[in-house]
N, C-alpha and C. Protein backbone atom coordinates (compact mmCIF):
# COMPACT_ATOMS: atom_id res chain seq x y z
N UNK A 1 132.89 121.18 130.58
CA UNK A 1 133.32 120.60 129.32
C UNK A 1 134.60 119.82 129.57
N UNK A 2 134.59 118.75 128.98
CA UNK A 2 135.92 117.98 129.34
C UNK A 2 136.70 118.04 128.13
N UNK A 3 137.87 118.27 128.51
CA UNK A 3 139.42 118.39 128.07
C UNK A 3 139.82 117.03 128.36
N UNK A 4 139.73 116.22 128.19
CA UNK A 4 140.28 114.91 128.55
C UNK A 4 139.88 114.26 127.14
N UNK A 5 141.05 113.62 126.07
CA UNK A 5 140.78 112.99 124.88
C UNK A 5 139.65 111.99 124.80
N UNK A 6 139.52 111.19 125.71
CA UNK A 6 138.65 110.25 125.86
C UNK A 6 137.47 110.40 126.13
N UNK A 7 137.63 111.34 127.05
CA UNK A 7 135.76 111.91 127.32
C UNK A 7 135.73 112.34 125.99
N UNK A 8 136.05 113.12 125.22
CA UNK A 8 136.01 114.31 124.20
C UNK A 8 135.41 112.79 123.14
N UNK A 9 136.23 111.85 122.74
CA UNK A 9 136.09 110.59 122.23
C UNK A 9 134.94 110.00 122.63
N UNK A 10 134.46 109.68 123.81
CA UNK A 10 133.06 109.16 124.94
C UNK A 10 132.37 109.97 124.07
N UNK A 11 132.21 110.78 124.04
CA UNK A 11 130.82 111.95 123.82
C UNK A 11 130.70 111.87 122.44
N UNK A 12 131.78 111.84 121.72
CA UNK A 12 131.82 111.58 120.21
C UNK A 12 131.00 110.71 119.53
N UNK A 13 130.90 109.43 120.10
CA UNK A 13 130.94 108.31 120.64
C UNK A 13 129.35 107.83 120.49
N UNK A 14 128.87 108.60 121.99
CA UNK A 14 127.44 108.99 122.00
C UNK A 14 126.16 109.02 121.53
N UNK A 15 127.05 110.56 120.73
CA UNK A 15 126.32 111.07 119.97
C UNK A 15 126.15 110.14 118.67
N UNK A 16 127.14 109.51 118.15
CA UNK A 16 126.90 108.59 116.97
C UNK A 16 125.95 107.47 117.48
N UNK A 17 126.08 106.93 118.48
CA UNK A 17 124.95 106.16 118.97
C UNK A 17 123.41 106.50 118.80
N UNK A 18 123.21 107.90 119.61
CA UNK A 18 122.05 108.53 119.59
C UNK A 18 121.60 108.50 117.79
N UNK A 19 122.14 109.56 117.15
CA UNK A 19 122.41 109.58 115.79
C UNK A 19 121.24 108.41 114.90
N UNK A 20 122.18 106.82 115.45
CA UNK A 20 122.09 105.99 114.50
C UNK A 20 120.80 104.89 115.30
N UNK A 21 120.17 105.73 116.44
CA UNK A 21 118.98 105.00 117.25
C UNK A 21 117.77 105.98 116.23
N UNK A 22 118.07 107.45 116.35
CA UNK A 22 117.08 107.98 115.58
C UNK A 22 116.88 107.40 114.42
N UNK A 23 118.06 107.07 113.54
CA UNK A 23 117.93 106.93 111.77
C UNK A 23 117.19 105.70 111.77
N UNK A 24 117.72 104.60 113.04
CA UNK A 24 116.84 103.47 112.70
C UNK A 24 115.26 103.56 113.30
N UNK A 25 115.10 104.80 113.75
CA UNK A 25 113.35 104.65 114.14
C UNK A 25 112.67 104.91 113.58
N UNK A 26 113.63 106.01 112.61
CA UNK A 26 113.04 107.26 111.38
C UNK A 26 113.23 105.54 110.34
N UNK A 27 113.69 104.74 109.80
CA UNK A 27 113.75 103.66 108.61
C UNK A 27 112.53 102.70 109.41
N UNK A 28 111.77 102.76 110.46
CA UNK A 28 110.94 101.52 111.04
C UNK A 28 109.37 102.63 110.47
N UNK A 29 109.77 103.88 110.42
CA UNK A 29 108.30 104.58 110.48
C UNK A 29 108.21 104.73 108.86
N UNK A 30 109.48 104.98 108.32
CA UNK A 30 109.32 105.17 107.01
C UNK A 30 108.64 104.05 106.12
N UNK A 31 109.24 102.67 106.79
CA UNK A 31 108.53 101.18 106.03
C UNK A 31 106.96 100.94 107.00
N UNK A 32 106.95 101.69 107.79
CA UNK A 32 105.49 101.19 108.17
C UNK A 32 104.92 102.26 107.24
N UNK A 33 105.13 103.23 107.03
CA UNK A 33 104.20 104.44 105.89
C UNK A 33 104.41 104.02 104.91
N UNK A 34 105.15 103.28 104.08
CA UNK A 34 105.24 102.63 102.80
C UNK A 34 104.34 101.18 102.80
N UNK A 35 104.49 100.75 103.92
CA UNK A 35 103.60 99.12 103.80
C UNK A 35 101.62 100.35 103.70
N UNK A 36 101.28 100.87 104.43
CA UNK A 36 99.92 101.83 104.26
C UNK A 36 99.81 102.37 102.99
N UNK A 37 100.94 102.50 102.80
CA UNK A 37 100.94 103.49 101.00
C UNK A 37 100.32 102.31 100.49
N UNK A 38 101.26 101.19 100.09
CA UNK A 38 100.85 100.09 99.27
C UNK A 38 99.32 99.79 99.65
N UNK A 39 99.42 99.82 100.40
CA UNK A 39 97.74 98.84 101.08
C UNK A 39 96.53 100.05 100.78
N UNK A 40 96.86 101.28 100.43
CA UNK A 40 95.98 102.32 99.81
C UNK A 40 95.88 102.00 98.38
N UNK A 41 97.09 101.51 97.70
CA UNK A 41 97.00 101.77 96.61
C UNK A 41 96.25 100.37 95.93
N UNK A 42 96.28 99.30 96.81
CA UNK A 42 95.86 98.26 96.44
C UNK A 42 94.03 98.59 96.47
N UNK A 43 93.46 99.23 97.56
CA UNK A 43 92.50 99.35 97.94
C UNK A 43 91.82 100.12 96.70
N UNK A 44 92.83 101.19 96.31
CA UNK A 44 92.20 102.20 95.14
C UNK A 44 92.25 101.49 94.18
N UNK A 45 92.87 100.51 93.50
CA UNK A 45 93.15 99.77 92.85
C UNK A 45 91.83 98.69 92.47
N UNK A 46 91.43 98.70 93.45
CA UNK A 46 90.15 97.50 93.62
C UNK A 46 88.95 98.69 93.47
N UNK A 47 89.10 99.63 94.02
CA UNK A 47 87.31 100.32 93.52
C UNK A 47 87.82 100.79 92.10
N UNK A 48 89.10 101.18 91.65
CA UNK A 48 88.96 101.12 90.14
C UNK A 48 87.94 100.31 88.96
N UNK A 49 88.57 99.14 89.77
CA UNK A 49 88.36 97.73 88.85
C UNK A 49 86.72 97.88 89.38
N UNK A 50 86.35 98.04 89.95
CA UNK A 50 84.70 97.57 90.50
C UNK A 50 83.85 98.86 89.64
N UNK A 51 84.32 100.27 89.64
CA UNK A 51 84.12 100.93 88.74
C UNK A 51 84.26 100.78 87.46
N UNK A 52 84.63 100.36 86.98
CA UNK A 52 85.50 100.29 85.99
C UNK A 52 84.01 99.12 85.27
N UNK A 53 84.11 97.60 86.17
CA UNK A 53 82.81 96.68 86.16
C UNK A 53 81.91 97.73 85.46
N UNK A 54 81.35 98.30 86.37
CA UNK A 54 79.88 98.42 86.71
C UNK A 54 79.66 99.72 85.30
N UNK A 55 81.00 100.34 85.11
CA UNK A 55 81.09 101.49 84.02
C UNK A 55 80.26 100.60 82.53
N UNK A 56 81.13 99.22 82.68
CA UNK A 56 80.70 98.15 81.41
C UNK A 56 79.18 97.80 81.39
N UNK A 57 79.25 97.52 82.67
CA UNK A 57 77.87 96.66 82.94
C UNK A 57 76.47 97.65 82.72
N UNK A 58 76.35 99.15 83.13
CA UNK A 58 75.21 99.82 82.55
C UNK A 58 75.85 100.11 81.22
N UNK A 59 77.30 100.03 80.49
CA UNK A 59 77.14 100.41 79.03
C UNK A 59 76.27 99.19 78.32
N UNK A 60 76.38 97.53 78.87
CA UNK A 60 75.75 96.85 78.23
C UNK A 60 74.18 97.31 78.17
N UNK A 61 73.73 97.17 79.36
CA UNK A 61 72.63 97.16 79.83
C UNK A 61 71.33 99.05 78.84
N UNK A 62 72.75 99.34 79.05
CA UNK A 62 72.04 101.08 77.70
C UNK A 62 71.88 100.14 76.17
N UNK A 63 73.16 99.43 75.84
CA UNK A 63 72.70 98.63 74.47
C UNK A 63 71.52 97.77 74.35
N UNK A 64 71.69 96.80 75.39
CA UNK A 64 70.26 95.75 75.35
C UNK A 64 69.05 95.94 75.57
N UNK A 65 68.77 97.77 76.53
CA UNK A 65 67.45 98.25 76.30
C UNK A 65 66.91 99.11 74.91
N UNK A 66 68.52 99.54 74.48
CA UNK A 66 68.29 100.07 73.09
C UNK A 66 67.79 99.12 72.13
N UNK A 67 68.09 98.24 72.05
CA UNK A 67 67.90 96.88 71.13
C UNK A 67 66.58 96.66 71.61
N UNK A 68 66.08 96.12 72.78
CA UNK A 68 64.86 95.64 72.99
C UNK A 68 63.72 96.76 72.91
N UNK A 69 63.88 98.02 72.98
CA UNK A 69 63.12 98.85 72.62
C UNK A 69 63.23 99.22 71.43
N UNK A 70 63.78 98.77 70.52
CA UNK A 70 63.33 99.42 69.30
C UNK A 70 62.60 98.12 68.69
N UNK A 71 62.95 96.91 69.29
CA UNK A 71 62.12 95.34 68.85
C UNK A 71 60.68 96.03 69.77
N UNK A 72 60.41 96.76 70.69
CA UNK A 72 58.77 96.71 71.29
C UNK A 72 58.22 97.83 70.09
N UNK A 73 59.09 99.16 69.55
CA UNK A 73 58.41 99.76 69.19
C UNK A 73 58.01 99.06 67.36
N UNK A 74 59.09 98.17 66.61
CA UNK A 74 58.80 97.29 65.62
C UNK A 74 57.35 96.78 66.09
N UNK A 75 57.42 96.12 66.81
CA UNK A 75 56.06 95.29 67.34
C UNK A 75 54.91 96.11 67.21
N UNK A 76 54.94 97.18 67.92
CA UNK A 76 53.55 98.11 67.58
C UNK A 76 53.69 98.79 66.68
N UNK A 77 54.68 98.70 66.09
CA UNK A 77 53.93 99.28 64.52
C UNK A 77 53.96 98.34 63.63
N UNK A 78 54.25 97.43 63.53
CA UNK A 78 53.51 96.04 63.17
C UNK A 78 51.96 95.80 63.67
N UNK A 79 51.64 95.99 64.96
CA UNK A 79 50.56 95.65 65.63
C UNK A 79 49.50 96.78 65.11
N UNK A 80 49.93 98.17 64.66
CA UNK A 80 49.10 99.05 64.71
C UNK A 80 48.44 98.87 63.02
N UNK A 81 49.80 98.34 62.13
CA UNK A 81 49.39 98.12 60.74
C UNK A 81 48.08 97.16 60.74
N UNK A 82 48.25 96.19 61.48
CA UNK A 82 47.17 95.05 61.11
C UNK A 82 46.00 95.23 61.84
N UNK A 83 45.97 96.23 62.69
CA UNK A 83 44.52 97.48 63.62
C UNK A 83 43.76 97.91 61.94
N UNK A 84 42.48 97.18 62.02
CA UNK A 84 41.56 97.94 61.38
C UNK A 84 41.50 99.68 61.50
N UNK A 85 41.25 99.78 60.78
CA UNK A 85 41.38 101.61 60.71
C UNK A 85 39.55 101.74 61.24
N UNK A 86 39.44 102.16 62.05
CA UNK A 86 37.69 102.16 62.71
C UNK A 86 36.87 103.12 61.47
């Protein structure tokens, strides 16, 4: 162990070096896991919206067979009224 101010200072020194190599590797990993965060959330973001579509698109599609099936079943009972009775 050195007793000498300057070494004691050197090592001080150092260690703040070391220190401030970690913090900046630990701030390079932290913004690369935040740029992935974003790019997840964009991704979830987009099958929302595509869900979200397609949620609309069979609600239409339940209305316009409701509608057109109750116009086929009008039709045959229209069609069945004007059926001679045998």
């Amino acid at each position: 162990m050195a007793h000498d101010p300057l070494d004691i200072i050197a090592e001080s020194y150092r260690g703040i070096h070391e220190s401030t190599q970690i913090m900046a590797q630990t701030q390079l990993r932290m913004e690369a896991t935040q740029r992935l965060a974003l790019r997840l959330q964009g991704f979830a973001l987009v099958l929302i919206g595509l869900s979200l579509f397609f949620a609309a698109y069979l609600v239409y599609q339940h209305g316009t067979q409701g509608q057109e099936h109750a116009a086929h079943t009008q039709a045959l009972i229209e069609m069945l009224r004007r059926t001679p009775a045998p």
